[in-house]
Protein backbone atom coordinates (compact mmCIF):
# COMPACT_ATOMS: atom_id res chain seq x y z
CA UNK A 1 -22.18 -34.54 -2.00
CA UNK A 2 -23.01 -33.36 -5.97
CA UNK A 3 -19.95 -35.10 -8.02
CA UNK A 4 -20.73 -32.98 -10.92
CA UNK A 5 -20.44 -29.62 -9.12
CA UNK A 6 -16.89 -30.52 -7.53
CA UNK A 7 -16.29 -32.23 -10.86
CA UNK A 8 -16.83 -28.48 -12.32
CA UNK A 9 -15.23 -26.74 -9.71
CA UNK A 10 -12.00 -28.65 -10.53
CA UNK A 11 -12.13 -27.87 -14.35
CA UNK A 12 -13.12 -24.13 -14.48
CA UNK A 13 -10.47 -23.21 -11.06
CA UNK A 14 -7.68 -24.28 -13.50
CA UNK A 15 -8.95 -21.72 -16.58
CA UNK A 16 -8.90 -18.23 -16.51
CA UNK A 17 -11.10 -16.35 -14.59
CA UNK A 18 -13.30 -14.29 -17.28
CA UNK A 19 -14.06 -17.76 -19.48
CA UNK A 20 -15.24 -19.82 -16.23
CA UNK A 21 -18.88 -19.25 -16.05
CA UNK A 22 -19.27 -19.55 -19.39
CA UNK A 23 -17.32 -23.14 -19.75
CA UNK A 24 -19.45 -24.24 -16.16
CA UNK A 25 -22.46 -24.02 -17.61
CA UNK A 26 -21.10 -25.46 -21.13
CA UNK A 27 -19.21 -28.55 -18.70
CA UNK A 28 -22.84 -28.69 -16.68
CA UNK A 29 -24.51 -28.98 -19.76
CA UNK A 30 -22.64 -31.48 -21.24
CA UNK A 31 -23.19 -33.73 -18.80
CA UNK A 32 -26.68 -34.06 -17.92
CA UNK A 33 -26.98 -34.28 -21.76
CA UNK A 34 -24.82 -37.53 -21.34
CA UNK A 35 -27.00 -38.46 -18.52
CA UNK A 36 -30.43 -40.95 -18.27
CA UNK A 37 -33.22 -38.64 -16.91
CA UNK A 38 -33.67 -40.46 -13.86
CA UNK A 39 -30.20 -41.14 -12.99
CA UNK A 40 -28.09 -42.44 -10.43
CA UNK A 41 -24.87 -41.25 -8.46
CA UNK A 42 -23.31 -44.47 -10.32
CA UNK A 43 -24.49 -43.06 -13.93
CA UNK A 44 -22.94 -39.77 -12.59
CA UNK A 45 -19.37 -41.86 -11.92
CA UNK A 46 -19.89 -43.27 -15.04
CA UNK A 47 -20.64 -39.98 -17.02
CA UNK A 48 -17.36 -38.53 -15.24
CA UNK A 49 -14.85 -41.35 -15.70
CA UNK A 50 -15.52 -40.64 -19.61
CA UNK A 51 -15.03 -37.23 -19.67
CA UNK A 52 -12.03 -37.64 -18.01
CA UNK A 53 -9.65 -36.17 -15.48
CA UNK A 54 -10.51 -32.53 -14.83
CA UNK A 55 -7.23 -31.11 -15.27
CA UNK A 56 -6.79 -32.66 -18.85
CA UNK A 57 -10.39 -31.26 -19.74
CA UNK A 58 -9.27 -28.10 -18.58
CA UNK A 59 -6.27 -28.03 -20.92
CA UNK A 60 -8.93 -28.71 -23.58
CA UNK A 61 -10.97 -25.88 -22.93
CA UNK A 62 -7.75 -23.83 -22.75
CA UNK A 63 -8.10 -20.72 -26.11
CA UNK A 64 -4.42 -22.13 -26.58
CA UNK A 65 -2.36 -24.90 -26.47
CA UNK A 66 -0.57 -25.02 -23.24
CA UNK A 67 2.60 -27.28 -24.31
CA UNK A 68 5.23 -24.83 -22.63
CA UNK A 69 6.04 -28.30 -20.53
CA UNK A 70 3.71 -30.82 -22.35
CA UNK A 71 -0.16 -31.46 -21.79
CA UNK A 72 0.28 -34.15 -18.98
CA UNK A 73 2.40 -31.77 -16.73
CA UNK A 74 0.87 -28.34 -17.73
CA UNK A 75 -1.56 -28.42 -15.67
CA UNK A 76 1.03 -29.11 -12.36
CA UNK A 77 3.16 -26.94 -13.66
CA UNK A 78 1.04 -23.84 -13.59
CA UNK A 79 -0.33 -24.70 -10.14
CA UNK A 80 3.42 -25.44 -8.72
CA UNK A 81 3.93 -21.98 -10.29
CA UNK A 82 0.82 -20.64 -8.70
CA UNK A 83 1.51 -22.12 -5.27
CA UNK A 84 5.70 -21.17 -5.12
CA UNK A 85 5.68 -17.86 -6.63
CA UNK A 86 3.17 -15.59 -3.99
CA UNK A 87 5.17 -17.61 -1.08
CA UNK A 88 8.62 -16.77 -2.86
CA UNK A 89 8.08 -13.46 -3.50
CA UNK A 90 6.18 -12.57 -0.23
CA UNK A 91 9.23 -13.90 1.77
CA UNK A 92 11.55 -12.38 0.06
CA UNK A 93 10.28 -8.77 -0.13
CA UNK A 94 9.70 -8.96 3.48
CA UNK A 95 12.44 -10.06 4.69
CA UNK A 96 14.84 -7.65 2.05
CA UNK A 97 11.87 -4.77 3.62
CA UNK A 98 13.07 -5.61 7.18
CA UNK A 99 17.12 -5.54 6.20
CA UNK A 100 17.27 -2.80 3.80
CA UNK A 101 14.87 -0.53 6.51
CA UNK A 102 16.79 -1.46 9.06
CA UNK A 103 19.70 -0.59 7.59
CA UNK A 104 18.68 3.12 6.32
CA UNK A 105 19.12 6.10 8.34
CA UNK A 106 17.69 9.41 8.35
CA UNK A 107 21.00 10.61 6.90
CA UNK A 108 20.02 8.67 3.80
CA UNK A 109 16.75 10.85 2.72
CA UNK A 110 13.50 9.93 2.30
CA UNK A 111 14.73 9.70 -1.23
CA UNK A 112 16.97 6.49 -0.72
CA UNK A 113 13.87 5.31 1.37
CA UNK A 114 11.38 5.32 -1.56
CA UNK A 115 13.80 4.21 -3.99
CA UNK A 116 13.93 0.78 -1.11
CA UNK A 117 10.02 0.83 -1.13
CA UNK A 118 9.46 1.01 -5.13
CA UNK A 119 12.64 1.03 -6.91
CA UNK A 120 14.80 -1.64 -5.68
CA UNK A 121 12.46 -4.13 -4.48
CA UNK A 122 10.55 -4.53 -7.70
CA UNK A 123 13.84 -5.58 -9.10
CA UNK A 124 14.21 -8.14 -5.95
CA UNK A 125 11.20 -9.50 -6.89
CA UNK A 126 11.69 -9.77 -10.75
CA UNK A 127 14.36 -11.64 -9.73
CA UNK A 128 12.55 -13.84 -7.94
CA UNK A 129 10.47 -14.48 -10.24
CA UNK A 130 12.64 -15.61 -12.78
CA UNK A 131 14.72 -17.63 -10.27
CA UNK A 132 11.65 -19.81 -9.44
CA UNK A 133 10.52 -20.15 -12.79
CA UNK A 134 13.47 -21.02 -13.83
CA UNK A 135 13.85 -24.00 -11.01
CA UNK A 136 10.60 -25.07 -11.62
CA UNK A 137 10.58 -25.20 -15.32
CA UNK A 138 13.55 -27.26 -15.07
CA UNK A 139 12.26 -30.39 -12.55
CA UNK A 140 9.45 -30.34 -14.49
CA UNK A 141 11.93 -30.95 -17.68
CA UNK A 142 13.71 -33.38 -16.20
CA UNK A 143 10.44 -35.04 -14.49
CA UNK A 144 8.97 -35.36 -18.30
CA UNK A 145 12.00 -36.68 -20.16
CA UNK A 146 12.80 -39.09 -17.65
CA UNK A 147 9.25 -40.55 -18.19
CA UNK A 148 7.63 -39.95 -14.78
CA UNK A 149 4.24 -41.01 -15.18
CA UNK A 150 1.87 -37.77 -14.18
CA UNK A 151 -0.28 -40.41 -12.22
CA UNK A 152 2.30 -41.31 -10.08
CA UNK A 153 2.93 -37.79 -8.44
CA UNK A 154 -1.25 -38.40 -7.02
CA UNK A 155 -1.09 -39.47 -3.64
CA UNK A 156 -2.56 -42.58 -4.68
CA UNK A 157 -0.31 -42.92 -7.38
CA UNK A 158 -3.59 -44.74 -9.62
CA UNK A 159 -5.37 -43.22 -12.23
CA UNK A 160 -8.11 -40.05 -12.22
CA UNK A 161 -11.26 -41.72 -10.64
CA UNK A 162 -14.87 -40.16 -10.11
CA UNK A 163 -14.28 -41.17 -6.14
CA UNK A 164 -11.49 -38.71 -6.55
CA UNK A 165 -14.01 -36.10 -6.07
CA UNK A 166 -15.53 -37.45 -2.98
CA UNK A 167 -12.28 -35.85 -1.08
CA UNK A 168 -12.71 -32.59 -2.64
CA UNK A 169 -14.84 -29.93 -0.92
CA UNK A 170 -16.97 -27.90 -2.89
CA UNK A 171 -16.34 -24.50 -2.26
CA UNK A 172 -18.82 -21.58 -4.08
CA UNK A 173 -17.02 -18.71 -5.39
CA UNK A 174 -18.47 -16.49 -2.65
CA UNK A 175 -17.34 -18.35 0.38
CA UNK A 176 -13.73 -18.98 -1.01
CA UNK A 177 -10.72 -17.30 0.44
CA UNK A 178 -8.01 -16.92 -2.23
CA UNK A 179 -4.28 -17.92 -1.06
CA UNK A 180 -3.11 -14.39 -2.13
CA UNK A 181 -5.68 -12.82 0.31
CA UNK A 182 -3.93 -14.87 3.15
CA UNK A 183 -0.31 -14.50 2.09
CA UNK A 184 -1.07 -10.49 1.83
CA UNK A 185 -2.22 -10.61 5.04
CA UNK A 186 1.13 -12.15 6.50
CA UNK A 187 3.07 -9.52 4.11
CA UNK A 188 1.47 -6.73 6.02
CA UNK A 189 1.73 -7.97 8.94
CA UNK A 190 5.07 -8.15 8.78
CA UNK A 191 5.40 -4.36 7.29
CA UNK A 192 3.01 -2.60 9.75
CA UNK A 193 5.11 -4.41 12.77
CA UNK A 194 8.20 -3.18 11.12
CA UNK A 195 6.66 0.51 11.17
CA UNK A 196 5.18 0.03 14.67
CA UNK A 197 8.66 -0.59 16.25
CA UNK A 198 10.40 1.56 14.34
CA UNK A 199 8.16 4.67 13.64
CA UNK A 200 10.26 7.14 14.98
CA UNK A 201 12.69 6.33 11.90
CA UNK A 202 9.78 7.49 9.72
CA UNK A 203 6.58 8.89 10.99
CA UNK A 204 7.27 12.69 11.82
CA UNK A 205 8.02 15.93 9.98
CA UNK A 206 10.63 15.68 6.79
CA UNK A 207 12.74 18.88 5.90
CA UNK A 208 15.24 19.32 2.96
CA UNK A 209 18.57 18.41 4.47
CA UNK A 210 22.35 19.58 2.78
CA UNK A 211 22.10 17.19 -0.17
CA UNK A 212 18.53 18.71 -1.03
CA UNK A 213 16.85 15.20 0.19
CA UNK A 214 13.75 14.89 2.32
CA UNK A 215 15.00 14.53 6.20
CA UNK A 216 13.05 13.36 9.39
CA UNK A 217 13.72 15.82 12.14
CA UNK A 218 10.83 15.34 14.23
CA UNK A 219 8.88 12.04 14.92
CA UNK A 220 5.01 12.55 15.47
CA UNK A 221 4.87 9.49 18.26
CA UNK A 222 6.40 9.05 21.39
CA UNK A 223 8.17 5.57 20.64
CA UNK A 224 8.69 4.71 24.32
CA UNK A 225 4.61 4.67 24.65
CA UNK A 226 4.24 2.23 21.16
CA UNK A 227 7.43 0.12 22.95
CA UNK A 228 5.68 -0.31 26.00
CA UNK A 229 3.14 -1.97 24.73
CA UNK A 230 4.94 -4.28 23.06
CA UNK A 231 3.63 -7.99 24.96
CA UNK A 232 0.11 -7.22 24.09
CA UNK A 233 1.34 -6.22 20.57
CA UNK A 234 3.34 -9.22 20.57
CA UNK A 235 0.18 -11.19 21.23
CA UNK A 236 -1.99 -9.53 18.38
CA UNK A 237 0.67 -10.47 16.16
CA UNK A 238 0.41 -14.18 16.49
CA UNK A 239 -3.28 -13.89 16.79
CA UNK A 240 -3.46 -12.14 12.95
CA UNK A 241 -0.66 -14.85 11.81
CA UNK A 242 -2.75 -17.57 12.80
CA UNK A 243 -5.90 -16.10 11.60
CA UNK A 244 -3.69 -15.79 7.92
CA UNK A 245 -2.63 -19.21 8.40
CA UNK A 246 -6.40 -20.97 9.31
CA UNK A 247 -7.61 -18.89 6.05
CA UNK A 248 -4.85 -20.58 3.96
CA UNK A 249 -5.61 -23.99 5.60
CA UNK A 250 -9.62 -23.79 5.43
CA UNK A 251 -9.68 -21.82 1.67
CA UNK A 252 -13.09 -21.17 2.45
CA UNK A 253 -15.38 -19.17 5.28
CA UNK A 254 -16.73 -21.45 8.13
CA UNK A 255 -18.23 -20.09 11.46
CA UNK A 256 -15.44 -21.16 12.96
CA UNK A 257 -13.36 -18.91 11.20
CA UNK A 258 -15.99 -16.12 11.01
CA UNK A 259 -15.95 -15.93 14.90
CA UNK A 260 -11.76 -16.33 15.03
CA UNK A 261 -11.97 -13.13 12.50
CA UNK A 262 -14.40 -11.63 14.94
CA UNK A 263 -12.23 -12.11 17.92
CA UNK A 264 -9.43 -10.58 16.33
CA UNK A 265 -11.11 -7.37 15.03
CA UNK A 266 -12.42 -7.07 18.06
CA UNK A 267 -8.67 -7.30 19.66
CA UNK A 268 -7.58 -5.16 17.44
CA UNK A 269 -10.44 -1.90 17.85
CA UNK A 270 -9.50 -2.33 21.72
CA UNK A 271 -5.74 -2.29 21.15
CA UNK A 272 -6.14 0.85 18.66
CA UNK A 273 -8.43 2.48 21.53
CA UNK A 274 -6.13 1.97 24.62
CA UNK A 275 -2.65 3.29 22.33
CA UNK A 276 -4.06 5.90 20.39
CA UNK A 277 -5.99 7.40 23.57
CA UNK A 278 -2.60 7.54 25.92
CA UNK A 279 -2.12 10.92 26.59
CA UNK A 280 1.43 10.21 25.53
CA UNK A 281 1.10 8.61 22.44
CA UNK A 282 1.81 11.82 20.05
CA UNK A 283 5.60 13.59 20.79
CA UNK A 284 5.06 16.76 22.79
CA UNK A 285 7.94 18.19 20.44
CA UNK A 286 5.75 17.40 17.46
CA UNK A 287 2.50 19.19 18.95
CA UNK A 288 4.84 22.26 20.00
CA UNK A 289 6.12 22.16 16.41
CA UNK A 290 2.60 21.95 14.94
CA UNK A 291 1.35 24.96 17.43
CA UNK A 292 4.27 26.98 16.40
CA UNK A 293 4.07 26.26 12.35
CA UNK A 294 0.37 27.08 12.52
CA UNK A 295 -0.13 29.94 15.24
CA UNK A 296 -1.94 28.47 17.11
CA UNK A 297 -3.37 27.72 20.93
CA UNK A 298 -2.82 24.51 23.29
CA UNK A 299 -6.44 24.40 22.96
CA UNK A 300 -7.27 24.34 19.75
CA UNK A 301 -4.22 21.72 19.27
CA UNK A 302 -6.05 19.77 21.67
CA UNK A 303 -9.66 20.04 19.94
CA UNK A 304 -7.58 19.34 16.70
CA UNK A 305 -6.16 16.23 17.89
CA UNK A 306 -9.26 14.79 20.04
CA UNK A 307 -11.15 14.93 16.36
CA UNK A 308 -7.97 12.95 14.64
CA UNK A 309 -8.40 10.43 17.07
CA UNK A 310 -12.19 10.00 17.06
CA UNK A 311 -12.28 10.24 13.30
CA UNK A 312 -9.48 7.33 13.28
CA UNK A 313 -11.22 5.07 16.01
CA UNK A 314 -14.31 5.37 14.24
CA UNK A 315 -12.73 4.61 10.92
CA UNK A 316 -11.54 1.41 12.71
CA UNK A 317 -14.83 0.78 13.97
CA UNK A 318 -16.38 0.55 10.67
CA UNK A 319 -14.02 -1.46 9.05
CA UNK A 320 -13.80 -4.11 11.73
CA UNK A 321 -17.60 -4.44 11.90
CA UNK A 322 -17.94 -4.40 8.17
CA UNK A 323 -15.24 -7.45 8.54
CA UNK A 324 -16.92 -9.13 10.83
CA UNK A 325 -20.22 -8.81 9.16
CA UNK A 326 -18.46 -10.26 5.82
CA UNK A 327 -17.15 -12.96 7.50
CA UNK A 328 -20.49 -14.26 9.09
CA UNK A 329 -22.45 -13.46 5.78
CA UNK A 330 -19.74 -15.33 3.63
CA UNK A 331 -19.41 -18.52 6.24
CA UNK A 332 -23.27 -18.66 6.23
CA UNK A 333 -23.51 -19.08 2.23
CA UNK A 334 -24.94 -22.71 1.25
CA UNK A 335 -22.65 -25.24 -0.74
CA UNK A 336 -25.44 -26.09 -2.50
């Protein structure tokens, strides 16, 4: 295990992304200026201990002085902030997406349904925003001013310590998986499956209606096919939640995960395959519209909507392999 790469790792992931490879090799040089030639992993410890903890040489390195809460708690402060906001938000857009969509109807326009989409959840989330800064900011007022040591909230409750490191994993930029990345993938999870069981709400043909708004009047799928599917959907659901959840546990690509990913992509080109090819799956009301708005014959409909689907599968194809491959390439990248 290399103590000064960790020891790096934990002082540039709390700095802003465009100064970190600059200050890693500044921090990297630093210390092997501080070191004996031939040294020792206890000259390393040693070396470490006097630069200090990484989160209060990483307020150092900071362009400004990051005393919104005070130097100690800064640095818990922005990753309580970091950690509770994405979950807060993501939560709460989905679930106001699931009630506010559940509660529109196609009397309401397509106009009140973009104004749910873009309009009134930004302002759900604002508020959010500023509730949990708010709630934050203020423990971590009270947790300063009633002199709460900053060591004590470790789960040792001791002091910074070089052996500190030793339970860290190094993780290269390359192989990491970002929170957000897993989080997003919960968030559309959560929208597509809304969409899935509902798309006869919204997928179809739109037409002005009395008030001059956009209308559905004609869904493009056959919503009893999508609904009969729905234990193997049901199953693919959990099976992408858990693969969201092992990425947020892991932070980083194993093989483990790289196969799990695998599995699911695979699941989820065979599921797209079996639904899209049911002779069923697209309204006959919306093909008979289609024929009649174009002029056109059963057979070139046909032809016309053979290519959609072949186009689509292999579009899924692609994408899932390309996954895959990612996943494999980024699990087999060395720590060091």
């Amino acid at each position: 295990m290399n103590l000064i790469d960790i020891y790096i790792q934990e002082v540039t992931r709390r700095l802003p992304e465009k100064s970190r490879d600059d200050i890693a090799m500044e921090l990297r040089s630093t210390i092997e200026d501080m070191l004996p030639d031939d040294y020792s992993e206890e000259d390393v410890k040693k070396t470490l201990s006097e630069l200090g903890d990484p989160a209060l040489l990483a307020n150092e390195y900071r362009d400004r002085p990051a005393y919104l809460i005070g130097p100690l708690f800064y640095d818990l402060y922005i990753s309580v902030i970091k950690m509770v906001m994405p979950i807060a938000i993501g939560i709460s857009l989905a679930i106001y997406y699931m009630v506010s969509l559940s509660e529109w109807n196609r009397e309401g326009g397509i106009g009140k349904l973009m104004a749910i989409l873009f309009g009134e959840s930004i302002w759900t989330a604002m508020t959010i925003f500023i509730h949990a800064i708010f709630w934050i900011t203020l423990v971590f007022f009270v947790l300063e001013r009633s002199g709460v040591s900053p060591t004590s909230l470790r789960k040792t409750g001791e002091k910074w310590n070089p052996e500190d490191l030793k339970a860290i994993p190094f993780i290269p930029k390359k192989k990491a998986i970002p929170k957000a990345e897993a989080i997003a993938s919960i968030i559309w999870t959560l929208i597509w499956v809304f969409f899935y069981f509902n798309a006869d709400h919204f997928i179809g043909v739109y037409e002005k209606n009395r008030v001059n708004d956009l209308e559905l009047i004609l869904p493009a799928f056959n919503q009893e096919v999508l609904l009969s599917y729905w234990p193997v959907i049901l199953l693919f659901i959990i099976t992408e939640i858990t693969l969201a959840i092992f990425k947020w546990i892991n932070r980083q690509w194993t093989y483990k995960l790289a196969i799990f990913n695998g599995v699911y992509n695979l699941f989820s080109i065979v599921l797209t395959i079996v639904i899209i090819t049911n002779a069923d799956f697209i309204s006959a009301s919306f093909i008979d519209y289609m024929l009649n708005l174009f002029n056109g014959t059963q057979a070139a409909a046909d032809e016309m909507t053979n290519w959609i689907i072949g186009v689509t599968i292999a579009i899924f194809i692609i994408t899932a392999a390309y996954n895959v491959f990612d996943g494999f390439r980024r699990a087999g990248i060395k720590k060091f």
